[in-house]
PDB file of N, CA and C in Angstrom:
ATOM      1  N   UNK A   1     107.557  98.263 113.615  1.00  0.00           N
ATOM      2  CA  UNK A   1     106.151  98.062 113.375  1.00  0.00           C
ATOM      3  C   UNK A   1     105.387  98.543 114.608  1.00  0.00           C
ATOM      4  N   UNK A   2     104.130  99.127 114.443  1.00  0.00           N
ATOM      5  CA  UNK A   2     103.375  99.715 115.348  1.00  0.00           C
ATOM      6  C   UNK A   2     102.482  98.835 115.808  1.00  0.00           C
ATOM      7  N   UNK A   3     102.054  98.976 116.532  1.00  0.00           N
ATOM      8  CA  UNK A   3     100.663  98.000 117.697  1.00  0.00           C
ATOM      9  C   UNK A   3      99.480  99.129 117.550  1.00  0.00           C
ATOM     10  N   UNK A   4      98.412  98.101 117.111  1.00  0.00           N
ATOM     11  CA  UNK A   4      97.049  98.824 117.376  1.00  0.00           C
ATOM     12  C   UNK A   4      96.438  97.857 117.951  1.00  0.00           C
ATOM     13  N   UNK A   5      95.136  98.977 118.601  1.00  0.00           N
ATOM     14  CA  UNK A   5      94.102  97.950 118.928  1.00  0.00           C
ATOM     15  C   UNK A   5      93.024  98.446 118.576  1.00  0.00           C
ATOM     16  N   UNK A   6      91.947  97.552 118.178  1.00  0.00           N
ATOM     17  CA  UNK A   6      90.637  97.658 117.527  1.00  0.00           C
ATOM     18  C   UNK A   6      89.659  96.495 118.270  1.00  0.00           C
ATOM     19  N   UNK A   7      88.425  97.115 118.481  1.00  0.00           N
ATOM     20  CA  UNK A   7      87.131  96.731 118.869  1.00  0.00           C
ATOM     21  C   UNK A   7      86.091  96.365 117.912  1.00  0.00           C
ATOM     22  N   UNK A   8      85.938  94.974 117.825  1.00  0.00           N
ATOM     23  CA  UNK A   8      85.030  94.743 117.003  1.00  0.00           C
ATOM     24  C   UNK A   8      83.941  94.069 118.187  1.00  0.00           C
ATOM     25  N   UNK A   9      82.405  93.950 117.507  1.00  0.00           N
ATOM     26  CA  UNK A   9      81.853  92.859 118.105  1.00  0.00           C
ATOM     27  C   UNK A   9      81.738  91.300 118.052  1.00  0.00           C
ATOM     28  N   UNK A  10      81.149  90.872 118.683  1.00  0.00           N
ATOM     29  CA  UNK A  10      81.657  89.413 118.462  1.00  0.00           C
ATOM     30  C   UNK A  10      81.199  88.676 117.747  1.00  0.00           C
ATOM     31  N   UNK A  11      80.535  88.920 116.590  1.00  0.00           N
ATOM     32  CA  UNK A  11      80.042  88.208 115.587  1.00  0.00           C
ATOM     33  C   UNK A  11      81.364  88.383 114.556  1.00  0.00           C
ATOM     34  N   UNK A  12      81.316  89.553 114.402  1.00  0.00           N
ATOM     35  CA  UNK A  12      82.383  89.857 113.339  1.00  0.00           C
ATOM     36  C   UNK A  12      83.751  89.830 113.749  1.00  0.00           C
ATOM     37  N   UNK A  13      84.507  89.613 114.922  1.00  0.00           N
ATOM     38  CA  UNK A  13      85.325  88.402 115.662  1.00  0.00           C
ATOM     39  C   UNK A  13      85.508  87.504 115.045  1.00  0.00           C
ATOM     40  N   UNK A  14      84.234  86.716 115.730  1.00  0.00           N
ATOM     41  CA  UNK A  14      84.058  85.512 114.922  1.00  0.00           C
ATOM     42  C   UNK A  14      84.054  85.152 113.164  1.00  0.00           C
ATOM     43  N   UNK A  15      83.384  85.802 112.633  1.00  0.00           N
ATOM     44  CA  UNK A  15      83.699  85.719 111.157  1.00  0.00           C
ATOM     45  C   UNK A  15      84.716  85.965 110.795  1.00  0.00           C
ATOM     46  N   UNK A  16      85.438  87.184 111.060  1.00  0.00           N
ATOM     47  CA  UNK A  16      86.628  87.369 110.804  1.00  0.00           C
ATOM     48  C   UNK A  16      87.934  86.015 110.922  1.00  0.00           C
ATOM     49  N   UNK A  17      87.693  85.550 111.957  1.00  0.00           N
ATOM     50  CA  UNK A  17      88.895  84.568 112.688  1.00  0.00           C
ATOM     51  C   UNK A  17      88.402  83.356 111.569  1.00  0.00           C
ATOM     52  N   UNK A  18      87.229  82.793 111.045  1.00  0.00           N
ATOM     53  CA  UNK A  18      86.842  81.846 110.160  1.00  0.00           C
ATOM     54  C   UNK A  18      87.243  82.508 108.657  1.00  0.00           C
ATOM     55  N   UNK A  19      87.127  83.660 108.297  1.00  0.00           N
ATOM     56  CA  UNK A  19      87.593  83.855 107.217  1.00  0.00           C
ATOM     57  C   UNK A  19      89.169  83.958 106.977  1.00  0.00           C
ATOM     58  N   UNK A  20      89.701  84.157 108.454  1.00  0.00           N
ATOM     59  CA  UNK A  20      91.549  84.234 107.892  1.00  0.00           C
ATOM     60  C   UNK A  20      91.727  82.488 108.021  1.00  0.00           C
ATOM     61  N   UNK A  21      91.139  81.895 108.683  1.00  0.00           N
ATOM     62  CA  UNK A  21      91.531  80.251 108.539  1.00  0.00           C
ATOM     63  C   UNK A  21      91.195  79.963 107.188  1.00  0.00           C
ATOM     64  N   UNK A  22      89.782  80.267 106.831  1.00  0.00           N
ATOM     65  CA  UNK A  22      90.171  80.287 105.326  1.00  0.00           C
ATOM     66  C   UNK A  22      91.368  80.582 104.345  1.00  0.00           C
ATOM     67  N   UNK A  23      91.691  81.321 104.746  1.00  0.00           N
ATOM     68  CA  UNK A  23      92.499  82.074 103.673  1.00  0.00           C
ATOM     69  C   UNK A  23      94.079  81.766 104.612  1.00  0.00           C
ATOM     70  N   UNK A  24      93.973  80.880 105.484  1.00  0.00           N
ATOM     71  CA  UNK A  24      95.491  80.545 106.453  1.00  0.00           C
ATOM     72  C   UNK A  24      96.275  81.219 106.582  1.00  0.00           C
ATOM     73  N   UNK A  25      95.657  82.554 107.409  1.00  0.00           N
ATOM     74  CA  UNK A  25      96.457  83.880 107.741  1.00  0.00           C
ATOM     75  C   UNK A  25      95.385  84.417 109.109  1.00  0.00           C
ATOM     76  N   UNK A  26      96.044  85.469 109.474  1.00  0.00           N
ATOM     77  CA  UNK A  26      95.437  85.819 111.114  1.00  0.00           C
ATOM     78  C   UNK A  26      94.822  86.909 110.638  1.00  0.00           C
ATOM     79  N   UNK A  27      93.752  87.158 111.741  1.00  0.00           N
ATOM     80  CA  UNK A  27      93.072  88.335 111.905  1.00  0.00           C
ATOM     81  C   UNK A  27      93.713  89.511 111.417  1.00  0.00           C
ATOM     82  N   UNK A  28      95.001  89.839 112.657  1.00  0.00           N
ATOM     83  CA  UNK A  28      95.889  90.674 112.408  1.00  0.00           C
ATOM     84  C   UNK A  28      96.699  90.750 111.062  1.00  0.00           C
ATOM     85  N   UNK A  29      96.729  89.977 110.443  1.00  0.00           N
ATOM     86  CA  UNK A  29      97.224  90.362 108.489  1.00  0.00           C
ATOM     87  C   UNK A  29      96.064  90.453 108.150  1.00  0.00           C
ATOM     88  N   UNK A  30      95.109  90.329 108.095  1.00  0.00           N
ATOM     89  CA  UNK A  30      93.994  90.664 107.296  1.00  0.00           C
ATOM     90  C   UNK A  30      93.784  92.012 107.626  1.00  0.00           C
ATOM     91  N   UNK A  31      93.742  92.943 108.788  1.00  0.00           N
ATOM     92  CA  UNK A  31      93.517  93.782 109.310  1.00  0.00           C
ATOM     93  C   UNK A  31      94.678  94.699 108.334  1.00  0.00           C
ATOM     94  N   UNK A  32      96.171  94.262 108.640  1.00  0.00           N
ATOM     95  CA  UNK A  32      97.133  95.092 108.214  1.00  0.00           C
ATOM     96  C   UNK A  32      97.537  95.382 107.147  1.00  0.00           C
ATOM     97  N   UNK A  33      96.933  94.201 105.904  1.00  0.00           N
ATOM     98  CA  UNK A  33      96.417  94.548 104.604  1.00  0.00           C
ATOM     99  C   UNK A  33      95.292  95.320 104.015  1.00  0.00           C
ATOM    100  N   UNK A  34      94.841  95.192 104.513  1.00  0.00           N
ATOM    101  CA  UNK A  34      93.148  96.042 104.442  1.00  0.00           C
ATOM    102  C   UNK A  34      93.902  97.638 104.902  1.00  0.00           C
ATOM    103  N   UNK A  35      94.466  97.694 105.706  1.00  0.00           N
ATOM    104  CA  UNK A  35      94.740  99.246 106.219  1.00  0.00           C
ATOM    105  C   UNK A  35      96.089  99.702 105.230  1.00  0.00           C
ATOM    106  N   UNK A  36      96.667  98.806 104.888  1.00  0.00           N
ATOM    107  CA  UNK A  36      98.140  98.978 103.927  1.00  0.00           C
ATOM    108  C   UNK A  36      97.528  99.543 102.287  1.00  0.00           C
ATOM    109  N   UNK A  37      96.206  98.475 102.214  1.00  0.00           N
ATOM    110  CA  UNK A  37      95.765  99.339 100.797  1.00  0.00           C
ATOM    111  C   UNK A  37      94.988 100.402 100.736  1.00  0.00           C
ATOM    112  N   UNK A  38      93.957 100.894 102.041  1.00  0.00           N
ATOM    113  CA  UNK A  38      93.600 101.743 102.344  1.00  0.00           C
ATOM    114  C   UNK A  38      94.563 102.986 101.737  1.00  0.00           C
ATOM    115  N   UNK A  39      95.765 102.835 102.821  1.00  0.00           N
ATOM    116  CA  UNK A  39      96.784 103.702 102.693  1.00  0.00           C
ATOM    117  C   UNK A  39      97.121 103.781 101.421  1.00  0.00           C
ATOM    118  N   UNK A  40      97.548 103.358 100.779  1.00  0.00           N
ATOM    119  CA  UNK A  40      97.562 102.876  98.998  1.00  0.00           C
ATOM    120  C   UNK A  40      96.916 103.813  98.383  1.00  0.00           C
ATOM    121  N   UNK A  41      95.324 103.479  98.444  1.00  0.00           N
ATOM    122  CA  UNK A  41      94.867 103.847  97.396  1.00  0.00           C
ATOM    123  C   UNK A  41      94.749 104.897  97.569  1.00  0.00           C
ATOM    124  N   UNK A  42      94.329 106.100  99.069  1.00  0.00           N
ATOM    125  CA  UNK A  42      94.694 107.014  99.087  1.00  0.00           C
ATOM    126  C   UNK A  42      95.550 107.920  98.810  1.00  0.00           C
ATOM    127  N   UNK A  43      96.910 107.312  98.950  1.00  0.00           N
ATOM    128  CA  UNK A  43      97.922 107.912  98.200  1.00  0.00           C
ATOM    129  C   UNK A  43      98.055 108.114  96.193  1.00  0.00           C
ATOM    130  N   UNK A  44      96.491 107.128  96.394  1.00  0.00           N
ATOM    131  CA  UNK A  44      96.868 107.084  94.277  1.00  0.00           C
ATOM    132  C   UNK A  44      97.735 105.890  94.066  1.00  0.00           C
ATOM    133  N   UNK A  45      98.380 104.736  94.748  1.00  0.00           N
ATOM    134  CA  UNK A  45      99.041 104.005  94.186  1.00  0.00           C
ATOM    135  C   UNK A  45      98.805 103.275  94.530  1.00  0.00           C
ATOM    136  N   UNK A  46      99.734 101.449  94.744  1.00  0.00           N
ATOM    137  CA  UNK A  46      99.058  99.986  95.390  1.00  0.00           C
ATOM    138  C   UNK A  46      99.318  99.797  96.465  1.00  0.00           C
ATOM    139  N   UNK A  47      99.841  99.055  97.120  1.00  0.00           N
ATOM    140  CA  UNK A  47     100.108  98.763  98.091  1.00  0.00           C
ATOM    141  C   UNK A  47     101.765  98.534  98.832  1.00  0.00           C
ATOM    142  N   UNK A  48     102.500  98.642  96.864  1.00  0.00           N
ATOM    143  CA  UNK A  48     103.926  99.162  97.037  1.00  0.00           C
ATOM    144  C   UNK A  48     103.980 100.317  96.897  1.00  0.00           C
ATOM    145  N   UNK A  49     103.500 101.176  96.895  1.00  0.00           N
ATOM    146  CA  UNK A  49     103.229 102.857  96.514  1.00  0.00           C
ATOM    147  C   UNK A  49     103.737 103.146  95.295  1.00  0.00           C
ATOM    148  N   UNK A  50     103.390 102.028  94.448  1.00  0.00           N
ATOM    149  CA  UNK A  50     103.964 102.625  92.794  1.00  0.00           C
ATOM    150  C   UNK A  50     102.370 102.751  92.180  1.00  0.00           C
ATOM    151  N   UNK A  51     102.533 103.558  90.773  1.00  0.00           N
ATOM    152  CA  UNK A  51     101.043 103.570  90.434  1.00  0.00           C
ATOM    153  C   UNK A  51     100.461 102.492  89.989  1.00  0.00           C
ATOM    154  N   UNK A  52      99.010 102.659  89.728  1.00  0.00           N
ATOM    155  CA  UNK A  52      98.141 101.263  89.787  1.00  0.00           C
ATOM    156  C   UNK A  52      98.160 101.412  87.863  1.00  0.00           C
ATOM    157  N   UNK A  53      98.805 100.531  87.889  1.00  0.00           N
ATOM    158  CA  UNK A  53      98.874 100.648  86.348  1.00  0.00           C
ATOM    159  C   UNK A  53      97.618  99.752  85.431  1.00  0.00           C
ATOM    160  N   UNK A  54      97.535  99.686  84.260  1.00  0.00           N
ATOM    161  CA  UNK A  54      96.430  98.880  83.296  1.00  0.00           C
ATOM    162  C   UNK A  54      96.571  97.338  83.712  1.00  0.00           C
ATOM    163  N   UNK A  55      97.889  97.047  84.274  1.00  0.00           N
ATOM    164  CA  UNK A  55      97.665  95.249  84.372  1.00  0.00           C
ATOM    165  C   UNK A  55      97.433  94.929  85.325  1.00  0.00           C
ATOM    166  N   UNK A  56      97.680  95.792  86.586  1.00  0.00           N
ATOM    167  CA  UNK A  56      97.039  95.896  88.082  1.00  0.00           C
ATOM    168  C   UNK A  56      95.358  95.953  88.252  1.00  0.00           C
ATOM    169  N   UNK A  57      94.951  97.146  87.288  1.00  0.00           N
ATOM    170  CA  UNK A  57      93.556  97.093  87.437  1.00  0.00           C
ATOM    171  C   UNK A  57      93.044  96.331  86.481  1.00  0.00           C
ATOM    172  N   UNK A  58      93.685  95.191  85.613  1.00  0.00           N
ATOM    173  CA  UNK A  58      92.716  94.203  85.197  1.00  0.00           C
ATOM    174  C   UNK A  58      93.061  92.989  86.233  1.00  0.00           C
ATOM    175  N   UNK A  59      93.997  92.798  86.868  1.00  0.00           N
ATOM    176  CA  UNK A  59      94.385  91.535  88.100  1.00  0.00           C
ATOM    177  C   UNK A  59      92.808  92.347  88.851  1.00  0.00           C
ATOM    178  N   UNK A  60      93.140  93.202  89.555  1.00  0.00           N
ATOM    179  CA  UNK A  60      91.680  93.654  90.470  1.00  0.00           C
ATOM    180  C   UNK A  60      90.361  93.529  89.639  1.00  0.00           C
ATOM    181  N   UNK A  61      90.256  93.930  88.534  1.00  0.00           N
ATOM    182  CA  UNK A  61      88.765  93.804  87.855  1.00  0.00           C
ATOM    183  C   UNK A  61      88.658  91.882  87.753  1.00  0.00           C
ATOM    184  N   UNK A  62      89.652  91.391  87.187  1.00  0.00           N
ATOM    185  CA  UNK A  62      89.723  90.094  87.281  1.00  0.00           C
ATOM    186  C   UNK A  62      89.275  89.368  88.677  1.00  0.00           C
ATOM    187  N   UNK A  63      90.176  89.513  90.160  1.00  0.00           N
ATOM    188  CA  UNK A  63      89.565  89.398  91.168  1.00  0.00           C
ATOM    189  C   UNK A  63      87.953  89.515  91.473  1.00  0.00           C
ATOM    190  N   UNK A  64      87.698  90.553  91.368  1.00  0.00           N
ATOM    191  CA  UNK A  64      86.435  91.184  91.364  1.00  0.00           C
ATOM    192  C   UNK A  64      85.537  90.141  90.854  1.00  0.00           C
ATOM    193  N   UNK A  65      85.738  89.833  89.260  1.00  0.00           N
ATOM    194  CA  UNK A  65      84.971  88.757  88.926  1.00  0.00           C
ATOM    195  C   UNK A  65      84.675  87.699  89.433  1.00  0.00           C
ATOM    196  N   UNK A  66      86.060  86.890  89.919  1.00  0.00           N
ATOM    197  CA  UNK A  66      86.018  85.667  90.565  1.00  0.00           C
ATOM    198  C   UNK A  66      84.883  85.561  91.703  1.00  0.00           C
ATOM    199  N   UNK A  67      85.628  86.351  92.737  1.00  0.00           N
ATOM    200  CA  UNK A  67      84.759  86.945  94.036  1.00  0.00           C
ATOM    201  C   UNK A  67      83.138  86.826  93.452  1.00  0.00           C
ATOM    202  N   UNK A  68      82.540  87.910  92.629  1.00  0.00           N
ATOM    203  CA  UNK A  68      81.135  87.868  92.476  1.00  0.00           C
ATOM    204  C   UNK A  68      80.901  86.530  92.127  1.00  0.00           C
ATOM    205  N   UNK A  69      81.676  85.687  91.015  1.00  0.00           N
ATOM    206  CA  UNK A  69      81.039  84.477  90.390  1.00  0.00           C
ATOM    207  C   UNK A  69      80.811  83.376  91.437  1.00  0.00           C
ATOM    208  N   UNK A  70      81.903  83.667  92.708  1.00  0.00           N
ATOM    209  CA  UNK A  70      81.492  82.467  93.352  1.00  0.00           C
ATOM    210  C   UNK A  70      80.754  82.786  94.814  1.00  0.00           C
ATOM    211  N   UNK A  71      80.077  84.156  94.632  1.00  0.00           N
ATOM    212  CA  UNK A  71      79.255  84.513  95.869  1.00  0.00           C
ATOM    213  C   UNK A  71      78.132  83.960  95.266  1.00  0.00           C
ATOM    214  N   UNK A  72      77.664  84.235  93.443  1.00  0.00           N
ATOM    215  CA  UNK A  72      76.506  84.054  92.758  1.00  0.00           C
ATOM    216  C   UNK A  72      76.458  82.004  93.101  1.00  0.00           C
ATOM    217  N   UNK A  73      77.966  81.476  92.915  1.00  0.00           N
ATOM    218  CA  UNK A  73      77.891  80.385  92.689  1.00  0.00           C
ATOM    219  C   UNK A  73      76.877  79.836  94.325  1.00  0.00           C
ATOM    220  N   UNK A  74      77.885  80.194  95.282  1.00  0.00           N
ATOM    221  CA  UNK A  74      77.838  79.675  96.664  1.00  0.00           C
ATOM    222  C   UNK A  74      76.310  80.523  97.131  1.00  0.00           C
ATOM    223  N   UNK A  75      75.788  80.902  97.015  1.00  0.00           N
ATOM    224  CA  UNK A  75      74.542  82.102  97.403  1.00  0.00           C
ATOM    225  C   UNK A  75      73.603  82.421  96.211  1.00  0.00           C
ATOM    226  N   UNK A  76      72.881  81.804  95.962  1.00  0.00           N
ATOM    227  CA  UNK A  76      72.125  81.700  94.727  1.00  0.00           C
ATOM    228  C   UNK A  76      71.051  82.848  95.172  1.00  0.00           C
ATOM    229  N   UNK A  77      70.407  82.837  96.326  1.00  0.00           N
ATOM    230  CA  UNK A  77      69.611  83.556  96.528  1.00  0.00           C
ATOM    231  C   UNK A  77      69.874  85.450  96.969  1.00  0.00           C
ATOM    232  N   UNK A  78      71.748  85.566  96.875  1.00  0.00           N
ATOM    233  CA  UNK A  78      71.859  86.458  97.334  1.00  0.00           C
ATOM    234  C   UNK A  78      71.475  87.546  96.256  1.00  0.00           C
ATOM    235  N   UNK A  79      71.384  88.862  96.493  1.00  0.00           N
ATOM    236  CA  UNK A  79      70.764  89.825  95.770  1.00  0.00           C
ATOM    237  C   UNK A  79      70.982  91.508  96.439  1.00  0.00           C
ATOM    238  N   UNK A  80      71.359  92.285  95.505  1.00  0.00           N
ATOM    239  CA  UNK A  80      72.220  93.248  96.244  1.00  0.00           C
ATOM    240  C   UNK A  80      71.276  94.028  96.474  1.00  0.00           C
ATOM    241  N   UNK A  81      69.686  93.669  95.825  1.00  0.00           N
ATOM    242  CA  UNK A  81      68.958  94.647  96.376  1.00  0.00           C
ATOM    243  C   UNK A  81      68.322  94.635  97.755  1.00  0.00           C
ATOM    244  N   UNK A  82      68.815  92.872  98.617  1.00  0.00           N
ATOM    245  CA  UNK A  82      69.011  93.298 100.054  1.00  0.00           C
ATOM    246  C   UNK A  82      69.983  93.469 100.818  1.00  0.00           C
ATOM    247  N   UNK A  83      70.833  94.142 100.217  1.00  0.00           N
ATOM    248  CA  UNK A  83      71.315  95.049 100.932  1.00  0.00           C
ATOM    249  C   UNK A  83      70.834  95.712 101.957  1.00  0.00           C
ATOM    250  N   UNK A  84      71.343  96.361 103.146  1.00  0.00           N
ATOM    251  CA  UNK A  84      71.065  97.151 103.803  1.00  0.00           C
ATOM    252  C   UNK A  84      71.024  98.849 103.500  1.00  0.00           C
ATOM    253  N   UNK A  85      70.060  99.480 103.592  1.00  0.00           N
ATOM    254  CA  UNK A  85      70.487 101.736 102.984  1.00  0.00           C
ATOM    255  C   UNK A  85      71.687 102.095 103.529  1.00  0.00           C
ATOM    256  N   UNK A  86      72.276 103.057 103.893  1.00  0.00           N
ATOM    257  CA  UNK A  86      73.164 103.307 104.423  1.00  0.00           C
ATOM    258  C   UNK A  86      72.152 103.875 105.787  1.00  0.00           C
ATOM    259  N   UNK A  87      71.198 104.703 105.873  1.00  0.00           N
ATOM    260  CA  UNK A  87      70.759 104.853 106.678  1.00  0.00           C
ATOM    261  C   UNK A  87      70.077 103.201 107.842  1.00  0.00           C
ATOM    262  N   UNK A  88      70.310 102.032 107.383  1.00  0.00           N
ATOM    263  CA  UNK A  88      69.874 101.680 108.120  1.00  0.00           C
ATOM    264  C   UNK A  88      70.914 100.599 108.774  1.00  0.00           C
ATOM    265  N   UNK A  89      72.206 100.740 107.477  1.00  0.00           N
ATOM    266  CA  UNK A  89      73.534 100.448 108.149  1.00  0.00           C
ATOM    267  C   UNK A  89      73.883 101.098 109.288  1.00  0.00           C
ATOM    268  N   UNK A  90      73.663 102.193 109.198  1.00  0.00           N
ATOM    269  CA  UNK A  90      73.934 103.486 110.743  1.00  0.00           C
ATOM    270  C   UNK A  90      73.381 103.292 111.852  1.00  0.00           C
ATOM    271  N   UNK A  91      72.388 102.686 111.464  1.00  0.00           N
ATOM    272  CA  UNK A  91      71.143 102.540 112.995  1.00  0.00           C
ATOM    273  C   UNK A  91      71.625 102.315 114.115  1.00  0.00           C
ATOM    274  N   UNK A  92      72.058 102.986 114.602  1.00  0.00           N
ATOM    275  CA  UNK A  92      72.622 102.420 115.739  1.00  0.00           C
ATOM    276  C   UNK A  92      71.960 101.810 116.881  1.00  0.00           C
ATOM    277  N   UNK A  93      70.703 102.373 117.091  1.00  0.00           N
ATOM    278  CA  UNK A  93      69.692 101.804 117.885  1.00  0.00           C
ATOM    279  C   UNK A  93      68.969 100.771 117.499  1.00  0.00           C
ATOM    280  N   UNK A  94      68.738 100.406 116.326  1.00  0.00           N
ATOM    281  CA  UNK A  94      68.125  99.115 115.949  1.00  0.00           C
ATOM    282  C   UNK A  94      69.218  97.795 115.787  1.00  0.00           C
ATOM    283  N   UNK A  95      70.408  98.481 116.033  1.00  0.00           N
ATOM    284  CA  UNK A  95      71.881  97.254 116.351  1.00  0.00           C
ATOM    285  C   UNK A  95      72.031  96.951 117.524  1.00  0.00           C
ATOM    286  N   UNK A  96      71.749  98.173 118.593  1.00  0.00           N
ATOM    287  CA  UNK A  96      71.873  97.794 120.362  1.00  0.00           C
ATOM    288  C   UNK A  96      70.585  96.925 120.211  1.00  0.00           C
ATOM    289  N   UNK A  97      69.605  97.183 120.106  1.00  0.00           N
ATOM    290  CA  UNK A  97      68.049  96.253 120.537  1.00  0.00           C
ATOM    291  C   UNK A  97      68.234  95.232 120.002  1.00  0.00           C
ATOM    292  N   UNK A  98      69.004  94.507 118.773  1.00  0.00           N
ATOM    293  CA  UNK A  98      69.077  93.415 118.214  1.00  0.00           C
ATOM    294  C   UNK A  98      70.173  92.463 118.695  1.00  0.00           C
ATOM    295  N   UNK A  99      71.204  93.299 119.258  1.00  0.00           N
ATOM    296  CA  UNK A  99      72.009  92.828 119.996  1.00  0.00           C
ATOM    297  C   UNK A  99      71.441  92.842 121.389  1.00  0.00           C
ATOM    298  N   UNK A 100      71.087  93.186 121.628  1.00  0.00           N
ATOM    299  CA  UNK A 100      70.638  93.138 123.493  1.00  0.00           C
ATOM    300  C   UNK A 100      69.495  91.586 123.516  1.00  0.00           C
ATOM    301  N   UNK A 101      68.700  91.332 122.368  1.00  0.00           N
ATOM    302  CA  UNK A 101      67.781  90.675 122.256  1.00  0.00           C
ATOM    303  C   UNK A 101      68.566  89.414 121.580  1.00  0.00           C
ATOM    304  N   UNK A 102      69.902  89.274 121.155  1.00  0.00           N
ATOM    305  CA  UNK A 102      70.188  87.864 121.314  1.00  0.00           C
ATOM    306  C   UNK A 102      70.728  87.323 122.410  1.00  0.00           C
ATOM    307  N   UNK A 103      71.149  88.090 123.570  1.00  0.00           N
ATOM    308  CA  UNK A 103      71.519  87.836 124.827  1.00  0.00           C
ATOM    309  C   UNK A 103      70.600  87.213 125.513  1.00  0.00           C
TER     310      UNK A 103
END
C-alpha cells in the first residue's frame, strides 16, 4: 500500500474528521474510498473493477435517494439553488479574504 499526503484546510479537516466518526471510520478510509471509486468509475467499473451492472446502479440510485431524503429531512431550508456557480466555487480570492477575515 502506498502513502499519500493531502492538504486540506481546516474547516474541511474538521468536518471531515466529524463525518468519519459518524460513519466510525478515519479520515484516511474515507479518503481511500473516494479515490478507489474514482479509480472505478473511470475505468467503467465499481470499485471491484467488475462492471456496474442494473442491481449496482439501483443500490446507488437507491443510496442517492436516502442521502437526498434525509438532507430534505435534516435541512428543510436547504435548496440547490444556493448553491455556489462554479465560477464562484473557483474564487480563489474571495476564499483567501474570507479566510484571512476569520483570523
Amino acid at each position: 500500500m502506498r502513502n499519500i499526503t493531502v492538504s486540506v484546510d481546516e474547516e474541511t479537516h474538521r468536518l471531515a474528521r466529524i463525518r468519519a466518526a459518524e460513519l466510525d471510520t478515519s479520515v484516511s478510509a474515507l479518503v481511500r474510498d473516494y479515490l478507489r471509486r474514482l479509480a472505478a468509475d473511470r475505468a467503467g467499473g465499481t470499485a471491484d473493477n467488475g462492471p456496474v451492472t442494473e442491481q449496482e446502479a439501483e443500490r446507488r440510485r437507491s443510496m442517492l435517494n436516502e442521502v437526498s431524503d434525509k438532507i430534505r429531512t435534516t435541512s428543510p431550508g436547504f435548496r440547490t439553488a444556493d448553491n455556489l456557480s462554479r465560477e464562484e466555487l473557483y474564487d480563489r480570492a474571495r476564499a483567501r479574504a474570507e479566510a484571512e477575515g476569520e483570523h
